[in-house]
Protein backbone atom coordinates (compact mmCIF):
# COMPACT_ATOMS: atom_id res chain seq x y z
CA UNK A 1 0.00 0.00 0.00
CA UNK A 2 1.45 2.87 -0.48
CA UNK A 3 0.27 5.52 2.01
CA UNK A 4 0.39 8.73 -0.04
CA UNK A 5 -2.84 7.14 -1.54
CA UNK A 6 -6.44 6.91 -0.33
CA UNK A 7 -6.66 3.42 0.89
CA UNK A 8 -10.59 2.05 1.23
CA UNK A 9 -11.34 0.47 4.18
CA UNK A 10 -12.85 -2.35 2.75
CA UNK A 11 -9.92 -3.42 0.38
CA UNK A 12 -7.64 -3.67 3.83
CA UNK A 13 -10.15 -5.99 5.28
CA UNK A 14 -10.25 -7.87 2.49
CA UNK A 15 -6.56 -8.02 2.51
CA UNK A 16 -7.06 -9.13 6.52
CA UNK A 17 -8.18 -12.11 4.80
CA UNK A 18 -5.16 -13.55 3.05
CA UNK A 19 -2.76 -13.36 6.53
CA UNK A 20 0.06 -15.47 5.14
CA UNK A 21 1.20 -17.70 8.27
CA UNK A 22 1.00 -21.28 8.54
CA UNK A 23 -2.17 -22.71 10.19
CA UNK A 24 -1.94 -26.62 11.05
CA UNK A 25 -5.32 -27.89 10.75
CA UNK A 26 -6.77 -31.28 12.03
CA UNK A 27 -9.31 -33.13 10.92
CA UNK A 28 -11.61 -34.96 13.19
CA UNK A 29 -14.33 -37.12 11.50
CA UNK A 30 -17.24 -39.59 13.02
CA UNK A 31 -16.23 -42.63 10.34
CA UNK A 32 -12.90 -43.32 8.19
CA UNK A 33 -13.46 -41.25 5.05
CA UNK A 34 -12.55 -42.16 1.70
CA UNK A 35 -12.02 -38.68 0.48
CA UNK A 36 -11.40 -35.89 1.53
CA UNK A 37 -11.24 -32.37 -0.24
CA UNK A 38 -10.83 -28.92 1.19
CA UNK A 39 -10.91 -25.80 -1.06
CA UNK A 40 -9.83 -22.17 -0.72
CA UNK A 41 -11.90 -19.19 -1.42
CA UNK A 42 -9.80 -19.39 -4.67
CA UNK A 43 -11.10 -22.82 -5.46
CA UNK A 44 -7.48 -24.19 -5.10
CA UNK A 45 -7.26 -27.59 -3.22
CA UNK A 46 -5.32 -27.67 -0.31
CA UNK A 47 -3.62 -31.79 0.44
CA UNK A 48 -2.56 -32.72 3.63
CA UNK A 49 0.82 -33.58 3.93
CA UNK A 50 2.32 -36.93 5.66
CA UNK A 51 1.13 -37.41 8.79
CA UNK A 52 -2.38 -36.52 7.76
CA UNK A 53 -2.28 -32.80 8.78
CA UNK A 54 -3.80 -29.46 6.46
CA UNK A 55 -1.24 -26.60 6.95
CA UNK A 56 -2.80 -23.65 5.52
CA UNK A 57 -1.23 -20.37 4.56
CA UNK A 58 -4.19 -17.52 5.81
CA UNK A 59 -6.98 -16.84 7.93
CA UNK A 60 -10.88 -17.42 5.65
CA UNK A 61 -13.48 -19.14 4.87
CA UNK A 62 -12.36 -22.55 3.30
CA UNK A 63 -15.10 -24.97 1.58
CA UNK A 64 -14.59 -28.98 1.92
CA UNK A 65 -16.58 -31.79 0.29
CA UNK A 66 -16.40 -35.49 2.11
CA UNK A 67 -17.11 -38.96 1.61
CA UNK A 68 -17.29 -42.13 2.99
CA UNK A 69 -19.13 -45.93 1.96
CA UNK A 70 -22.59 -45.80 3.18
CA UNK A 71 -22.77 -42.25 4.20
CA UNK A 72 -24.44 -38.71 2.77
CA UNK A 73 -21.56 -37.01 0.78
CA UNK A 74 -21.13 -33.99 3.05
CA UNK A 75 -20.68 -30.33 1.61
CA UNK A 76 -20.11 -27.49 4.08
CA UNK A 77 -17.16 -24.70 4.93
CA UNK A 78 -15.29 -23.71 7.82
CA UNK A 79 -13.69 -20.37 9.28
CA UNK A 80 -9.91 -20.52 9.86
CA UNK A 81 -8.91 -17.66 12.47
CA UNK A 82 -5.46 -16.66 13.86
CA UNK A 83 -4.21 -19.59 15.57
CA UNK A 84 -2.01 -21.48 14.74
CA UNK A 85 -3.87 -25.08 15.31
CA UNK A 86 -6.94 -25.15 14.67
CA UNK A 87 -9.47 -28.53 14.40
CA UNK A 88 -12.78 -29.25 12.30
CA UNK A 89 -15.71 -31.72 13.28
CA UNK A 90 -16.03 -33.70 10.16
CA UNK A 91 -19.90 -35.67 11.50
CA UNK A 92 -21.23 -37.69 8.07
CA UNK A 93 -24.83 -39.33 8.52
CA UNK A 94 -25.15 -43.04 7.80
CA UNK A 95 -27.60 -44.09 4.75
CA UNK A 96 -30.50 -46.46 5.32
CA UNK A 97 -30.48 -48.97 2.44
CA UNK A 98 -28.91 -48.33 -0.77
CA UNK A 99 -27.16 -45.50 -1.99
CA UNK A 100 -26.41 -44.23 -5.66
CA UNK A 101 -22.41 -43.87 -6.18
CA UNK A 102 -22.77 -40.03 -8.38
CA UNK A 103 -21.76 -41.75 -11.68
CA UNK A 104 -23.83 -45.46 -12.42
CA UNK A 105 -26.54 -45.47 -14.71
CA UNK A 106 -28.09 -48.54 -15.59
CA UNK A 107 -31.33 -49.41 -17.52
CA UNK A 108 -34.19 -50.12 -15.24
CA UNK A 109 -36.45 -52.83 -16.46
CA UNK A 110 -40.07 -52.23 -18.10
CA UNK A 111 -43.64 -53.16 -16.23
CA UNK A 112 -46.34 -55.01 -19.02
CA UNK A 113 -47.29 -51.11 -19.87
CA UNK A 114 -43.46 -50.43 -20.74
CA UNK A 115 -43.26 -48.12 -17.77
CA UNK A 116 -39.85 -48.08 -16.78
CA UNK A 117 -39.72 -49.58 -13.02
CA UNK A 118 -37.10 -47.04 -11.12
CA UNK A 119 -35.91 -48.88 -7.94
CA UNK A 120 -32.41 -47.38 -7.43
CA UNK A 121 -30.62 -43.66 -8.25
CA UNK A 122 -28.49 -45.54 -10.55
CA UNK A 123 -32.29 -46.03 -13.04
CA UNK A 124 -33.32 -42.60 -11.86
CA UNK A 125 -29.64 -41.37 -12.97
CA UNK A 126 -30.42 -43.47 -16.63
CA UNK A 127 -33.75 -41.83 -16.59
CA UNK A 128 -32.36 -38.22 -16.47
CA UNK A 129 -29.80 -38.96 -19.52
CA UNK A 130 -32.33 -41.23 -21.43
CA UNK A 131 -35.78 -38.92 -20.78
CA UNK A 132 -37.56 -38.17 -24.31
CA UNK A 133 -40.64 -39.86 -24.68
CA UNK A 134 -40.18 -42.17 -20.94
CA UNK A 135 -42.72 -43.35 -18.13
CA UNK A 136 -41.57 -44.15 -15.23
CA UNK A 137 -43.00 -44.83 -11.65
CA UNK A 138 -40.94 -44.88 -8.56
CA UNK A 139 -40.64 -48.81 -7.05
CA UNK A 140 -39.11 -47.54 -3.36
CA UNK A 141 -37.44 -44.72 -1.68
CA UNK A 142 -34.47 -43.66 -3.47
CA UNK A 143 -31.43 -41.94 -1.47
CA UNK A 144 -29.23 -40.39 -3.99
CA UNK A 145 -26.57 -39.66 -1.29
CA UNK A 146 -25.71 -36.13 -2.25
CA UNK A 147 -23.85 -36.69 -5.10
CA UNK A 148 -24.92 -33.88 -8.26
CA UNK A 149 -27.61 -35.24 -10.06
CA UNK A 150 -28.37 -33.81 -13.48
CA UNK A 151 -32.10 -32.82 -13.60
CA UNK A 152 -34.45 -35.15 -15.60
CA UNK A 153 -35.36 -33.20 -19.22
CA UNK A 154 -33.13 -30.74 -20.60
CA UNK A 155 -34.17 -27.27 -22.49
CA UNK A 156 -33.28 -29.59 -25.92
CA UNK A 157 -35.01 -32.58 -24.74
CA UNK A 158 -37.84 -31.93 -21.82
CA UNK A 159 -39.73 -34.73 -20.19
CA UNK A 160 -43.28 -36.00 -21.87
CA UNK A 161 -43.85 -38.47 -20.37
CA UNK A 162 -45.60 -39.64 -17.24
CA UNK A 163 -43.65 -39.87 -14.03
CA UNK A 164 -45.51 -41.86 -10.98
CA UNK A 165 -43.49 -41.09 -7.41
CA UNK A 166 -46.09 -43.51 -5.72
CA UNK A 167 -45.85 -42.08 -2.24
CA UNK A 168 -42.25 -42.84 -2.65
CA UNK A 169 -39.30 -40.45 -1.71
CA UNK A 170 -36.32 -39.42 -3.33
CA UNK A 171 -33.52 -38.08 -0.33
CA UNK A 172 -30.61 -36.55 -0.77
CA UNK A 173 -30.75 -34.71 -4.25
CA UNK A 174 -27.90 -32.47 -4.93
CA UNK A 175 -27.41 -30.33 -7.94
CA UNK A 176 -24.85 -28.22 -8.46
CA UNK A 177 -25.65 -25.21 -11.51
CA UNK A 178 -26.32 -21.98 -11.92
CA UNK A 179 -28.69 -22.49 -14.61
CA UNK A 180 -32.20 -21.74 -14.32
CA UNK A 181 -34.76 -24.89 -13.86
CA UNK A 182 -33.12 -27.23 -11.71
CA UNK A 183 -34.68 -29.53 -9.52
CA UNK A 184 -35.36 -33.51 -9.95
CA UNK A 185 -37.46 -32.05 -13.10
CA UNK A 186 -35.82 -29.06 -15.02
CA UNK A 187 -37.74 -29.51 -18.06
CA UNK A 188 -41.58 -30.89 -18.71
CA UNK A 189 -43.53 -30.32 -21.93
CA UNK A 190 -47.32 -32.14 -21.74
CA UNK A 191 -45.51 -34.24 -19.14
CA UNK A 192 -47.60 -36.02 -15.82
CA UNK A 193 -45.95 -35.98 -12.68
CA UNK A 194 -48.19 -37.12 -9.76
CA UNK A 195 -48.05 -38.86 -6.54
C-alpha cells in the first residue's frame, strides 16, 4: 500500500483475509473417510501432507466436500482464524439402504405397460440422460446420497412423459448449476408428474 494514496477500508479488510502464516489444521471425523477435499476461497485444493495434517497459509473461509461408503456425501465450509492449530468436526450421517455412487446409470427394467420400473438412483440417474418420450414410476425410496444429479429433461429434450413417485421419496438430491430450472425435473412439456 502505499500511504500517499487513499486506501478504502474495505480493500484492507479484504486483505485481513489472506494473513500469510502457517495454520496446522486437524481433521476430526465420526467414520474413516474415503475422500477428503478442502478448497480455498480461490477454489485451489489444499492436500494434507504426511502425517495426515492441512497446513494452511491464511486466515478465511475454506469450503470442503467429504465422503465415505454408506454415508451422505457432506458439503459445508469452515472459518480458519489466527491460531495457529486449529481442528474441524467432520460428522457424516449413515444411509438407510442403498445408496447411488454419483456416476452409475443402468437401464431399469419395463412393467407389461413399458413403464420403466425405477428402484435405485443408478435407473433414476439413466432416466435423467435417457428422458424423451419415458414413463416411469418410482418402485421404493431412493437416497441419492448427495452426489450432483443432473435434472431429468433438458431445455433440448424436456420430459413428456408420465412420471408416478407412488408415495415414494427421493432423499438426498444435490445439484450443483447456476442455470435456471433445476430440480429432480428441469424440463416438462405435456408431461404427468403425480403422486
Amino acid at each position: 500500500i502505499n500511504f500517499d494514496d487513499t486506501v478504502d477500508l474495505s480493500d484492507l479488510t479484504m486483505m485481513s483475509q489472506y494473513i500469510l502464516k502457517d495454520i496446522e489444521l486437524t481433521v476430526v471425523s465420526n467414520v474413516q473417510l474415503d475422500s477428503l477435499s478442502i478448497f480455498d476461497m480461490s477454489g485451489l485444493e489444499i492436500t494434507s501432507n504426511e502425517g495426515g495434517k492441512y497446513v494452511l497459509n491464511h486466515v478465511g473461509e475454506f469450503k470442503y466436500t467429504a465422503m465415505a461408503d454408506g454415508y451422505i456425501r457432506l458439503r459445508s465450509s469452515f472459518m480458519v482464524t489466527d491460531n495457529d492449530k486449529q481442528t474441524i468436526n467432520i460428522n457424516l450421517t449413515k444411509v438407510e439402504g442403498a445408496i447411488w455412487d454419483g456416476t452409475t446409470q443402468t437401464e431399469p427394467q419395463k412393467d407389461e405397460q413399458g413403464v420403466y420400473l425405477i428402484g435405485t438412483g443408478a435407473e433414476l440417474a439413466w432416466l435423467s440422460a435417457n428422458s424423451k418420450d419415458k414413463s416411469a414410476k418410482l418402485t421404493t425410496d431412493i437416497d441419492l446420497g448427495g452426489f450432483d444429479f443432473t435434472p431429468i429433461g433438458s431445455s433440448a429434450t424436456a420430459f413428456n412423459g408420465t412420471f408416478d413417485g407412488q408415495g415414494h421419496c427421493i432423499k438426498n438430491l444435490y445439484i450443483n448449476s447456476t442455470a435456471n430450472n433445476v430440480g429432480l425435473f428441469g424440463y416438462i412439456n405435456a408431461a404427468t408428474i403425480m403422486n
